[in-house]
Protein backbone atom coordinates (compact mmCIF):
# COMPACT_ATOMS: atom_id res chain seq x y z
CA UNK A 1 17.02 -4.61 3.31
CA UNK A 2 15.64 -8.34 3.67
CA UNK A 3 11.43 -7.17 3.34
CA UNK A 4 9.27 -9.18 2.42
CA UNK A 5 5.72 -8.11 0.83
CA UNK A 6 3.27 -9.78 1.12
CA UNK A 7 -0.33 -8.94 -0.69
CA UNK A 8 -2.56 -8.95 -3.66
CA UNK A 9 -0.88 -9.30 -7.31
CA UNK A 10 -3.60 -7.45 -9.61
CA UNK A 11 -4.18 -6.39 -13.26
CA UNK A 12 -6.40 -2.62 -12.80
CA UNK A 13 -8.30 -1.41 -15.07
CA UNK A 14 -8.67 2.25 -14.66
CA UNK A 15 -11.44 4.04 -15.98
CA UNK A 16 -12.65 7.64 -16.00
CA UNK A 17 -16.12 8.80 -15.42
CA UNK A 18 -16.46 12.80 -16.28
CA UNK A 19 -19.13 13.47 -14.08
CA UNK A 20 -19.80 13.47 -9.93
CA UNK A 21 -20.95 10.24 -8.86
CA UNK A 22 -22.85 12.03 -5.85
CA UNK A 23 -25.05 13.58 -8.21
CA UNK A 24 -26.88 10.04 -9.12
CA UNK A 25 -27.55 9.02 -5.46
CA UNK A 26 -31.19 9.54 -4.11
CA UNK A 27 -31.35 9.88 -0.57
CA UNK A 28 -34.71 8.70 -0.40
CA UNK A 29 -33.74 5.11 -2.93
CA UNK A 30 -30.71 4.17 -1.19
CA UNK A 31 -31.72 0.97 -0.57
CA UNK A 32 -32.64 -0.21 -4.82
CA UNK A 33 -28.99 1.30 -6.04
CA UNK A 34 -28.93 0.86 -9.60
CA UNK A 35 -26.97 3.28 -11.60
CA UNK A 36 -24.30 2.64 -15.02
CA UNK A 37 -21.93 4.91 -15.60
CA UNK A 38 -20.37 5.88 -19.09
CA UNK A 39 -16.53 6.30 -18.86
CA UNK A 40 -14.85 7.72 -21.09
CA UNK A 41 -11.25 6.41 -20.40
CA UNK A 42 -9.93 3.07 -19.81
CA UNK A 43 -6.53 2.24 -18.54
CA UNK A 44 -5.11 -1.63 -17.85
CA UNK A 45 -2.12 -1.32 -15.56
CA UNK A 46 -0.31 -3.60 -13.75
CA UNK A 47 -1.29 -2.78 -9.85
CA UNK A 48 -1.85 -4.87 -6.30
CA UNK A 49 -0.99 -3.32 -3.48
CA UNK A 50 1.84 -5.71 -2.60
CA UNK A 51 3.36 -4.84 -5.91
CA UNK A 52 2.78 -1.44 -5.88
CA UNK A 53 4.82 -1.68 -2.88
CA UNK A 54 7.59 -3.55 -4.19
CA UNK A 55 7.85 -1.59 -7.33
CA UNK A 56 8.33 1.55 -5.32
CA UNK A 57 11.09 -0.31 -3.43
CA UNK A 58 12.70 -0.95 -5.67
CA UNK A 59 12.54 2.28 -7.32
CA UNK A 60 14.33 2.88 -4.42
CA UNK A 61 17.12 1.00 -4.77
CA UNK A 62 15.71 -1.88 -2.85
CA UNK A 63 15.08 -5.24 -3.87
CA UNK A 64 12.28 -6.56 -2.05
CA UNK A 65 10.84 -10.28 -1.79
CA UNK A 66 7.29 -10.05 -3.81
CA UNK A 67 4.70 -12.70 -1.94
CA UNK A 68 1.81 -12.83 -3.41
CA UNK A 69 -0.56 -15.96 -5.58
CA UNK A 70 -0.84 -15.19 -9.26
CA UNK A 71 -2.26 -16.88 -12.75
CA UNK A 72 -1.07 -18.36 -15.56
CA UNK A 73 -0.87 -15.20 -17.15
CA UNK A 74 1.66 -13.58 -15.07
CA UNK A 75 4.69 -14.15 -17.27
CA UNK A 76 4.86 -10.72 -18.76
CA UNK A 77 3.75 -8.57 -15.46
CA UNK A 78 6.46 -10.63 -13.85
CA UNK A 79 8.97 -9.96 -16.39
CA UNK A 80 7.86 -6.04 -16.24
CA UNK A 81 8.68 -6.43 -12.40
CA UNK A 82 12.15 -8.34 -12.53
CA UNK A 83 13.08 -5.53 -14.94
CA UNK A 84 12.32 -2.66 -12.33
CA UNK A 85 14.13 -4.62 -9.61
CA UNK A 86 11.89 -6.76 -7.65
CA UNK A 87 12.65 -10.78 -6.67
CA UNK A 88 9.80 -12.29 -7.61
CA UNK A 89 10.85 -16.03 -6.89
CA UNK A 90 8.51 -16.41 -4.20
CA UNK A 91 5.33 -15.75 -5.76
CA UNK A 92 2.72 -18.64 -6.30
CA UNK A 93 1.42 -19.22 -9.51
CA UNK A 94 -2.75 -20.84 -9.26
CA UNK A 95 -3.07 -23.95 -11.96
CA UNK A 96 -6.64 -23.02 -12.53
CA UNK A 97 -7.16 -19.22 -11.48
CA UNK A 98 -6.32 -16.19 -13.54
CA UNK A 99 -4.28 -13.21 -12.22
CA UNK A 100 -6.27 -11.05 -9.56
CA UNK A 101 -8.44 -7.85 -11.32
CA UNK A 102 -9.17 -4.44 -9.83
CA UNK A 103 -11.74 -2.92 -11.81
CA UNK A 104 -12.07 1.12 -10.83
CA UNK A 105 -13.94 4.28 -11.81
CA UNK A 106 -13.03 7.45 -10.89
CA UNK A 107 -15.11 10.74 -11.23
CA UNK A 108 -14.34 14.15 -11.56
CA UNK A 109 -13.83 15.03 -8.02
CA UNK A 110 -11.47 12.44 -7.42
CA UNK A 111 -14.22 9.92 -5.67
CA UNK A 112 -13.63 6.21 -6.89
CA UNK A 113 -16.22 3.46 -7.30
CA UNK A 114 -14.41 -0.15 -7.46
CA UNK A 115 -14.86 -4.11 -7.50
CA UNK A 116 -11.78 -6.45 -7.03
CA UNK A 117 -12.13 -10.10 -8.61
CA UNK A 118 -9.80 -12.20 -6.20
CA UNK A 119 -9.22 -15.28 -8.32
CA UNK A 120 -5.45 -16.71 -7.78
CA UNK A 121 -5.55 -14.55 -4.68
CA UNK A 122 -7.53 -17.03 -2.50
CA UNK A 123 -4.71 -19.37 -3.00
CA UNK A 124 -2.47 -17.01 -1.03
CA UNK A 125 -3.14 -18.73 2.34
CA UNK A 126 -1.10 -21.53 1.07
CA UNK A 127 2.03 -19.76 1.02
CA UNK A 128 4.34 -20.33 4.29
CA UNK A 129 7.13 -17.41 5.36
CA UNK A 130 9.63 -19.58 6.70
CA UNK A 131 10.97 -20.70 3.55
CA UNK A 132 10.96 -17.50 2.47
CA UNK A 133 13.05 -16.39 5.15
CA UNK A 134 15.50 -18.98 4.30
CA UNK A 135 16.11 -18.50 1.72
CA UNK A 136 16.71 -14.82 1.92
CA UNK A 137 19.11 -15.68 5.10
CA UNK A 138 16.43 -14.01 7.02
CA UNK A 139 13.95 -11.07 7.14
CA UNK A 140 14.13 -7.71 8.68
CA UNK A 141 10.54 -6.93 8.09
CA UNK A 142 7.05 -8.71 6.77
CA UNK A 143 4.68 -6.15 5.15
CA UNK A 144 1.11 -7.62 5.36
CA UNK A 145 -0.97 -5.71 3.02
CA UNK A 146 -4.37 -6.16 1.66
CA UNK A 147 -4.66 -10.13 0.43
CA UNK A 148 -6.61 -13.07 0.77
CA UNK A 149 -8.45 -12.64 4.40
CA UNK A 150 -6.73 -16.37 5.41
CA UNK A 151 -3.64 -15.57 4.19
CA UNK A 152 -3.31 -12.32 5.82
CA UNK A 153 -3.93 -13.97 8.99
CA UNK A 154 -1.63 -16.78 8.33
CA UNK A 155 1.46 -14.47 7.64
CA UNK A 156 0.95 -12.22 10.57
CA UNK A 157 0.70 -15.34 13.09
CA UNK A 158 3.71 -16.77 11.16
CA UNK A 159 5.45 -13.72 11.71
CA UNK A 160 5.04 -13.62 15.27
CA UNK A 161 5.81 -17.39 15.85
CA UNK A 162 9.25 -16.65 13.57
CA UNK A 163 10.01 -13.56 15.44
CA UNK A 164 10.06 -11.38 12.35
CA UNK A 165 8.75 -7.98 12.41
CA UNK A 166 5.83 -7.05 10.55
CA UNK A 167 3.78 -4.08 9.36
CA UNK A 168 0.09 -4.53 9.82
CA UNK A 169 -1.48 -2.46 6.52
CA UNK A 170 -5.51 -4.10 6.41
CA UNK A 171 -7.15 -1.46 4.57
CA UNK A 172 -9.22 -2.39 2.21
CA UNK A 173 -9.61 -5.54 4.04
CA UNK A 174 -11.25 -3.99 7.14
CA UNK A 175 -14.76 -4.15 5.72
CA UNK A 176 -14.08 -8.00 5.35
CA UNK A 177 -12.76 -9.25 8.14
CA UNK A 178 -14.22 -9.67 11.74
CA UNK A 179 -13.06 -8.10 15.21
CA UNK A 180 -11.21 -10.92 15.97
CA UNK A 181 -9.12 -11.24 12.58
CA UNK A 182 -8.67 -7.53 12.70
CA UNK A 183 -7.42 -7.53 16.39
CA UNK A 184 -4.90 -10.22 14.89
CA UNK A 185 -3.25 -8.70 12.46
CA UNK A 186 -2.64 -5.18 14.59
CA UNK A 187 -1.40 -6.64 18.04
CA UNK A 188 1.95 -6.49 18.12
CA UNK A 189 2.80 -4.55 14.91
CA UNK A 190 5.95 -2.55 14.39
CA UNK A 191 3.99 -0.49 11.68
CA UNK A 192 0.29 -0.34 11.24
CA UNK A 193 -0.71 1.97 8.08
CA UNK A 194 -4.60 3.53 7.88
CA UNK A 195 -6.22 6.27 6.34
CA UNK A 196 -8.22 8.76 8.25
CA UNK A 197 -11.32 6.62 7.24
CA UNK A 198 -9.94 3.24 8.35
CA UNK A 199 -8.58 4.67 11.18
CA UNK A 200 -12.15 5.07 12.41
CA UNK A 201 -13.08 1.45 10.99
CA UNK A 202 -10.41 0.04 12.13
CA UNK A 203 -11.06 1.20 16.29
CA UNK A 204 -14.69 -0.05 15.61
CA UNK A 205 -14.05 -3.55 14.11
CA UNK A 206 -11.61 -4.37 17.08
CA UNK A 207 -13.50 -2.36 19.65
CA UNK A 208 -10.68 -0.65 20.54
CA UNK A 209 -9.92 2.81 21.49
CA UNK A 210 -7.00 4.86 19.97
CA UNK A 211 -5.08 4.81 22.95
CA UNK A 212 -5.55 0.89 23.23
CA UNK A 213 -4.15 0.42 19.32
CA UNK A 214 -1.32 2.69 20.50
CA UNK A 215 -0.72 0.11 23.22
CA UNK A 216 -0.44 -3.01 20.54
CA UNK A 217 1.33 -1.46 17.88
CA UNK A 218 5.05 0.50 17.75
CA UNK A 219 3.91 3.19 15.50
CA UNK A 220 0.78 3.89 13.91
CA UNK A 221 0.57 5.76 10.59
CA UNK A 222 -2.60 7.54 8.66
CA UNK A 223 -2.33 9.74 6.10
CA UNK A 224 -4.92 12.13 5.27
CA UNK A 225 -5.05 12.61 1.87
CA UNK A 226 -4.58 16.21 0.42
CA UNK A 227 -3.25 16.89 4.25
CA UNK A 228 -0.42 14.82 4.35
CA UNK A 229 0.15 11.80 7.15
CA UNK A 230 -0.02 11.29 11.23
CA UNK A 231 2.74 9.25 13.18
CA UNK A 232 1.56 8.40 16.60
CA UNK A 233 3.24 6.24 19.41
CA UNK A 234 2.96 5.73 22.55
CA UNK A 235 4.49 8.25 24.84
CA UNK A 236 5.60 10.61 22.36
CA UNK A 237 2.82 13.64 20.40
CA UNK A 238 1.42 13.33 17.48
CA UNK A 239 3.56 14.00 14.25
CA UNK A 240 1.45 15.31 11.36
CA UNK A 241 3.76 15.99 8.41
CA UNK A 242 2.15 18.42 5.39
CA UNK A 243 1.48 16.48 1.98
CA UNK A 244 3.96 17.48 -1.00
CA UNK A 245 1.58 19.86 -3.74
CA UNK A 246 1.79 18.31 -7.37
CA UNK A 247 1.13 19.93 -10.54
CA UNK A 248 -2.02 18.13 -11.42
CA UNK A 249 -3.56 14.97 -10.20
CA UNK A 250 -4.02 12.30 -12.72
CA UNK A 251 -4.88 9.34 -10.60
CA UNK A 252 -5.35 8.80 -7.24
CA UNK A 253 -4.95 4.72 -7.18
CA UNK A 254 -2.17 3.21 -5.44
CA UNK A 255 -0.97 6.56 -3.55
CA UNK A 256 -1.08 4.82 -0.56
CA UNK A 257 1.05 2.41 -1.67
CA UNK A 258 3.73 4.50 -3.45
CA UNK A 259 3.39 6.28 0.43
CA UNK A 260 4.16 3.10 2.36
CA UNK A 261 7.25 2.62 0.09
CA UNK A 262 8.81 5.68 0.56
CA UNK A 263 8.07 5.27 4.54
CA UNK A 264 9.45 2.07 4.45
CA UNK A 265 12.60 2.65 2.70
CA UNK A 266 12.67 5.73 4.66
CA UNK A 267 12.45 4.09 7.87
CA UNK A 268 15.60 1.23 6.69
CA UNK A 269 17.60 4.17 5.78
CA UNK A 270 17.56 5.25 9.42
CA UNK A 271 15.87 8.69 8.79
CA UNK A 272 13.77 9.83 11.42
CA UNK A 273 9.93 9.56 11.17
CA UNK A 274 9.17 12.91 10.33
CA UNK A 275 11.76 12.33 6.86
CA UNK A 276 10.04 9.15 6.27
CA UNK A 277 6.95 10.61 6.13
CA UNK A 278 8.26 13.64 4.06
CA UNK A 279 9.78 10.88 1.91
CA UNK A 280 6.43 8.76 1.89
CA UNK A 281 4.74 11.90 0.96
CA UNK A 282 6.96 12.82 -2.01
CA UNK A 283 6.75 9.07 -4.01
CA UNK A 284 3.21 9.48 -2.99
CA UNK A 285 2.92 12.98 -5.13
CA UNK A 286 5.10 11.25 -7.97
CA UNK A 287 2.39 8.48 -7.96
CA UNK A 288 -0.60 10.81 -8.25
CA UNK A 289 0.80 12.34 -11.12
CA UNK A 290 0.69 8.76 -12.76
CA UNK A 291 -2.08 7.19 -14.75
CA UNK A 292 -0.91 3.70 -13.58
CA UNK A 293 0.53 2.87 -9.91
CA UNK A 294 3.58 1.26 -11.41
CA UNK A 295 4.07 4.11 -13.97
CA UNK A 296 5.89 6.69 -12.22
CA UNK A 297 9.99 6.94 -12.28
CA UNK A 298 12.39 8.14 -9.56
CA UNK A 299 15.85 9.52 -9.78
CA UNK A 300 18.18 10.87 -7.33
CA UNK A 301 17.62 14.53 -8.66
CA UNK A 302 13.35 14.36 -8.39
CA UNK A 303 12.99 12.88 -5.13
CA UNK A 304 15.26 15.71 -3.82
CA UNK A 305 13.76 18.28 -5.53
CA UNK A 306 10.26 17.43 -4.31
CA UNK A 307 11.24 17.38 -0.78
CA UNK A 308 13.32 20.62 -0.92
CA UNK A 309 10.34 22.16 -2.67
CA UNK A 310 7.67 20.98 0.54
CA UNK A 311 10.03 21.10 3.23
CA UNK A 312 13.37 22.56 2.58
CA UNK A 313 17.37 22.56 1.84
CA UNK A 314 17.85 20.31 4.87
CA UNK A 315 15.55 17.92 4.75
CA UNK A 316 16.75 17.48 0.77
CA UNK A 317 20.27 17.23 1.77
CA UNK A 318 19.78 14.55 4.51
CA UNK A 319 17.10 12.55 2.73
CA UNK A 320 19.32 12.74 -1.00
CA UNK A 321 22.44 11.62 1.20
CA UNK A 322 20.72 7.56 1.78
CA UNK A 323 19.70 7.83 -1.65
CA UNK A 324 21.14 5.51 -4.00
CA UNK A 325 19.72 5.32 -6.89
């Protein structure tokens, strides 16, 4: 699989708060916010959606093409990545800006409260596909995930003047951009990933209606949290796939991610959308029984045994039979 990801590159710190954030907001003071929380926890991963992505890739036996800006101080994240499987020849490294942070709390119900410092991110927009795609002899598929705004917009029109296929994945990004850049990156997607929330944003921002995305896009995926994921396409109903239980949630960052890898790998394998999602789902459930979005480990025997657990012999059986790892 020639894939290219394309995204942020970020150090998280991960802390937990072990109250309810809710309980501090004043309806009637919305408008002076001014609260500190004390954590009691503190976790520095490695993280960025476009490496969360890769990582679980490669977990997966593939090797995808990391593209992404980064500091100085990426040497030993880089190494950490190289050793799980993922080329990392094509990322950028800033001169003068450090490594991207995502600084998040999380309370006791799960609800997150977070600030991302962009640094060597903004320099994203410099990078250019086309050599990228030569010099992996082409590209079967350009993920753009959450990034620099510019850059994001760069890749996606690069994609479409190159012909490549891309999947359109804005999320956190949607409360940045404008209609226009929005509309941009979804029209003419293969793959355009929201949750239920920026499924809603998303239709706002561009104006458009569901039925109208459904018209730009080959195959729209949200997932829904605790109730698993939605495939829509044109023509064809709704697919809504359950979410796989796990034995305790530890951390709920980079889900999503771990998700879109399994989907994606999924999808390459030539399973059919409903395994991809059952797939997506399971790495998903490994993840959120992580501290860490990089943290979690796959093996033939696990993935199987998740998905025979949620949804059965057969879907094991076919699913295990692409796996090789």
């Amino acid at each position: 699989m020639r894939i290219a990801v394309t995204g942020s590159i970020a150090t998280d710190h991960l802390m937990v708060y072990p109250g309810r954030f809710t309980e501090h907001f004043l309806s009637d003071h919305l408008d002076t916010v001014s609260l500190s929380f004390l954590v009691d926890d503190l976790e520095v991963r490695r993280g960025g959606v476009a490496a969360n992505i890769s990582f679980g890739l490669a977990q997966l036996g593939v090797s995808p093409a990391l593209v992404g800006s980064v500091g100085k101080d990426f040497d030993d994240y880089r190494a950490w990545l190289i050793g799980h499987g993922v080329d990392t020849r094509f990322v950028r490294v800033s001169p003068t800006r450090h490594t991207s942070r995502f600084l998040c709390t999380t309370d006791q119900d799960q609800n997150q409260i977070a600030s991302f410092y962009a640094g060597a991110m903004q320099e994203a927009r410099e990078i250019a596909l086309a050599p990228i795609a030569d010099g992996l002899g082409g590209l079967d598929l350009v993920v753009v995930a959450p990034n620099d705004p510019e850059a994001m917009v760069r890749h996606t029109a690069e994609a479409r003047a190159l012909g490549l296929p891309f999947a359109a994945d804005p999320s956190q990004q949607l409360a940045r951009m404008d209609g226009e850049s929005v509309r941009s990156l979804v029209d003419g997607a293969k793959y355009l990933f929201t949750n239920e929330y920026e499924s809603v944003l998303l239709r706002q921002s561009t104006g458009w209606s569901a039925d109208e995305v459904l018209d730009r896009v080959g195959t729209w995926i949200t997932t829904l949290g605790a109730e698993g994921v939605r495939v829509e396409r044109r023509g064809h109903p709704p697919l809504t796939v359950a979410a796989v239980a796990v034995k305790e949630e530890a951390d709920p960052t980079g889900v999503g991610d771990a998700f879109r890898a399994g989907f994606l790998w999924a999808t390459w394998a030539r399973l059919g959308f409903e395994r991809a999602c059952q797939v997506g789902c399971a790495i998903a459930a490994a993840a959120l029984e992580s501290v860490g979005t990089q943290e979690y480990k796959l093996s033939r025997a696990s993935v199987a045994d998740r998905v025979a657990r949620a949804y059965g012999e057969d879907a094991a059986a076919e699913i295990e039979s692409r796996l090789r790892i």
